[in-house]
Protein backbone atom coordinates (compact mmCIF):
# COMPACT_ATOMS: atom_id res chain seq x y z
CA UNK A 1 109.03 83.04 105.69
CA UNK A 2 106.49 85.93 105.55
CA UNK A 3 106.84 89.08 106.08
CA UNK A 4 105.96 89.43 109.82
CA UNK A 5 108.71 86.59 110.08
CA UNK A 6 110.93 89.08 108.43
CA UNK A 7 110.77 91.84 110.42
CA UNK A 8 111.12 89.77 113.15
CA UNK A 9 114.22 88.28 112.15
CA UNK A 10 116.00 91.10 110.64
CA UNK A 11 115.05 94.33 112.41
CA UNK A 12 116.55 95.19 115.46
CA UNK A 13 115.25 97.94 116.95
CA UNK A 14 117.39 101.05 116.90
CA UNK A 15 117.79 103.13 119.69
CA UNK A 16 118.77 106.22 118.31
CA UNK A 17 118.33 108.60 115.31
CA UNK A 18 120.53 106.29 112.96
CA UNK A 19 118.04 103.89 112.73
CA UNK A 20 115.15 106.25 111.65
CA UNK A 21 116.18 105.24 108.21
CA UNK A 22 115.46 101.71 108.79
CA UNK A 23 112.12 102.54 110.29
CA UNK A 24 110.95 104.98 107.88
CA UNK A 25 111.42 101.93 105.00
CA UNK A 26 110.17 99.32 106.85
CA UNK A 27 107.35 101.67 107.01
CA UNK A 28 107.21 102.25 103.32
CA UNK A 29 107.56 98.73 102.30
CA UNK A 30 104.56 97.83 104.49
CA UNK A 31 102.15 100.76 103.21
CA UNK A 32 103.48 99.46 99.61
CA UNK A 33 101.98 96.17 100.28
CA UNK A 34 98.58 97.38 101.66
CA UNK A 35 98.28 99.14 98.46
CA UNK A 36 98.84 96.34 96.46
CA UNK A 37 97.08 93.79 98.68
CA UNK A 38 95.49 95.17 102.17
CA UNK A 39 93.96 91.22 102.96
CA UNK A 40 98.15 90.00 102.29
CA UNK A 41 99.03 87.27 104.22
CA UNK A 42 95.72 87.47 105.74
CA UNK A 43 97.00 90.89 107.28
CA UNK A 44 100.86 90.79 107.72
CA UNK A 45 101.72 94.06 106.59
CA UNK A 46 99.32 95.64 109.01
CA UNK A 47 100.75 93.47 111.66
CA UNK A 48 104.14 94.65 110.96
CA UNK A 49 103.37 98.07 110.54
CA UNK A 50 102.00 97.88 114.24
CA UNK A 51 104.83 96.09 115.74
CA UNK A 52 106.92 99.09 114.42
CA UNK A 53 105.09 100.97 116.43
CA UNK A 54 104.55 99.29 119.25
CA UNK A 55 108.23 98.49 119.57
CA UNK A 56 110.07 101.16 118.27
CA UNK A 57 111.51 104.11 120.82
CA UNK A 58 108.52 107.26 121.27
CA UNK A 59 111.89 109.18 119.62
CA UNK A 60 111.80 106.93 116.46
CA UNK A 61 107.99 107.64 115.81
CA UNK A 62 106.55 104.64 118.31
CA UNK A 63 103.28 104.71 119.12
CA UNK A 64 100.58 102.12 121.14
CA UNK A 65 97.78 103.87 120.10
CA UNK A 66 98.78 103.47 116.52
CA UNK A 67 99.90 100.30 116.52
CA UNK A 68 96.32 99.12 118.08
CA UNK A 69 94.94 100.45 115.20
CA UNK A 70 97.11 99.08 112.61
CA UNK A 71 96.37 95.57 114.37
CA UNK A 72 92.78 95.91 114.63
CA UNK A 73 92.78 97.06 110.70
CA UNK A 74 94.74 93.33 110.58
CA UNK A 75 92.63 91.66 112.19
CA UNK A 76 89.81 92.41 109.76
CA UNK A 77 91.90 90.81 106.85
CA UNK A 78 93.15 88.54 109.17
CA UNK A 79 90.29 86.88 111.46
CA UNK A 80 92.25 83.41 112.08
CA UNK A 81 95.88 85.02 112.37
CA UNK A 82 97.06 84.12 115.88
CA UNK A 83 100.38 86.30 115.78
CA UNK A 84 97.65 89.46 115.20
CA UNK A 85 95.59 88.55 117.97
CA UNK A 86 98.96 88.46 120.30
CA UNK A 87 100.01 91.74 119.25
CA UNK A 88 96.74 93.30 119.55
CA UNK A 89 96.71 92.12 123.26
CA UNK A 90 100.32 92.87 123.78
CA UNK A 91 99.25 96.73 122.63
CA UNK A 92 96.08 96.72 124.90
CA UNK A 93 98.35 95.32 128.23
CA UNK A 94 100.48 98.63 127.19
CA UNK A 95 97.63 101.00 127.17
CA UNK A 96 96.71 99.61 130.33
CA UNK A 97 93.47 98.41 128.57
CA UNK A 98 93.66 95.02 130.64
CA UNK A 99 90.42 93.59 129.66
CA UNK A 100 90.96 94.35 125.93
CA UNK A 101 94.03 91.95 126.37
CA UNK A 102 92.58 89.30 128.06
CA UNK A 103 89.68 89.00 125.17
CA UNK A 104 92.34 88.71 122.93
CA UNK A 105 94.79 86.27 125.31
CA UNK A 106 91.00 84.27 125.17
CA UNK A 107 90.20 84.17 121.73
CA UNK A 108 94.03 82.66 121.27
CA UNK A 109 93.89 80.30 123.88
CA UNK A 110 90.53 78.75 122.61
CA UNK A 111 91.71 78.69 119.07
CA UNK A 112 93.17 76.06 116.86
CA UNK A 113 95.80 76.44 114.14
CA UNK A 114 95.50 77.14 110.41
CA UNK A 115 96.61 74.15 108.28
CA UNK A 116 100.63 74.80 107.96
CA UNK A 117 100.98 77.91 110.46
CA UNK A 118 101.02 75.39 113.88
CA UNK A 119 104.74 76.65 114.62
CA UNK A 120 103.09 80.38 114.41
CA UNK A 121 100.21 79.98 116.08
CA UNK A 122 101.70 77.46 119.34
CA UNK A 123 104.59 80.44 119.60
CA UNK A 124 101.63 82.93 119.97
CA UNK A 125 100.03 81.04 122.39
CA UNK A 126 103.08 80.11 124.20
CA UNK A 127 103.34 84.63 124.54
CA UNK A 128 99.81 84.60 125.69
CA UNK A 129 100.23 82.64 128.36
CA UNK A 130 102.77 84.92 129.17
CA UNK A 131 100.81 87.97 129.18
CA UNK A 132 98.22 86.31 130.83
CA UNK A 133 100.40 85.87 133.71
CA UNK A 134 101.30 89.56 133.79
CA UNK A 135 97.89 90.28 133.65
CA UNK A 136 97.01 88.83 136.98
C-alpha cells in the first residue's frame, strides 16, 4: 500500500482540537518525504498533504486553497497519477472553480491505467463520475 493508501485507511478525520496532533504529524511525515524524494510515488506525499487539507476541519488548519496547490505541485511529479487528478478536481468543485474540475474529471475519464495501479485509477474514475454529476 502507498502512502496515499495509508492515510486513507488510517486517518480519520478529527473533529476537534485532540486530533491536531495527528494532523500536525501526518503533516510532518509528508514534508519529510518531499525532502527526501519530492517525485515519490510519482507525487503521493503531495497528494496527501492536500487531502489533509482539503479534508480536515478550517479549526484543524484545513484549507482548499492550499490543498490545490499541494495537488497541482503533485501533479508535476505525478503526470499519469489518476487519484491526483481526482483530488485536484474535488478541490476546484470546492472553490467553486467548476470548469477547473471538469478539465480534470476529463483528463481522468479519457485516461487509461498505469501497469499495476488499475484498482487506483478505476476507483478514481468511478469518484469522477461522481463529481461530474454534481457538476451539472
Amino acid at each position: 500500500m502507498g502512502i496515499s493508501g495509508w492515510a486513507r485507511t488510517t486517518v480519520a478525520w478529527p473533529k476537534s482540537l485532540s486530533g491536531l496532533s495527528e494532523i500536525d504529524e501526518i503533516k510532518h511525515e509528508m514534508e519529510t518525504v518531499i525532502k527526501l524524494d519530492q517525485g515519490y510515488q510519482s507525487g503521493a506525499a503531495y497528494m496527501v498533504l492536500g487531502q489533509v487539507y482539503l479534508e480536515a476541519p478550517g479549526l484543524l488548519g484545513g484549507d482548499t486553497q492550499k490543498a490545490i496547490e499541494f495537488f497541482e505541485k503533485g501533479i508535476k511529479f505525478g503526470p499519469e497519477n489518476s487519484l491526483l487528478h481526482l483530488h485536484l478536481a474535488e478541490a476546484y468543485f470546492e472553490s467553486h472553480r467548476n470548469e477547473d474540475a471538469r478539465k480534470q474529471i476529463a483528463w481522468l475519464l479519457a485516461s487509461k491505467p498505469n501497469p499495476g495501479y488499475e484498482p487506483e485509477h478505476n476507483e478514481a474514475v468511478a469518484q469522477a463520475r461522481k463529481l461530474q454529476e454534481k457538476l451539472k
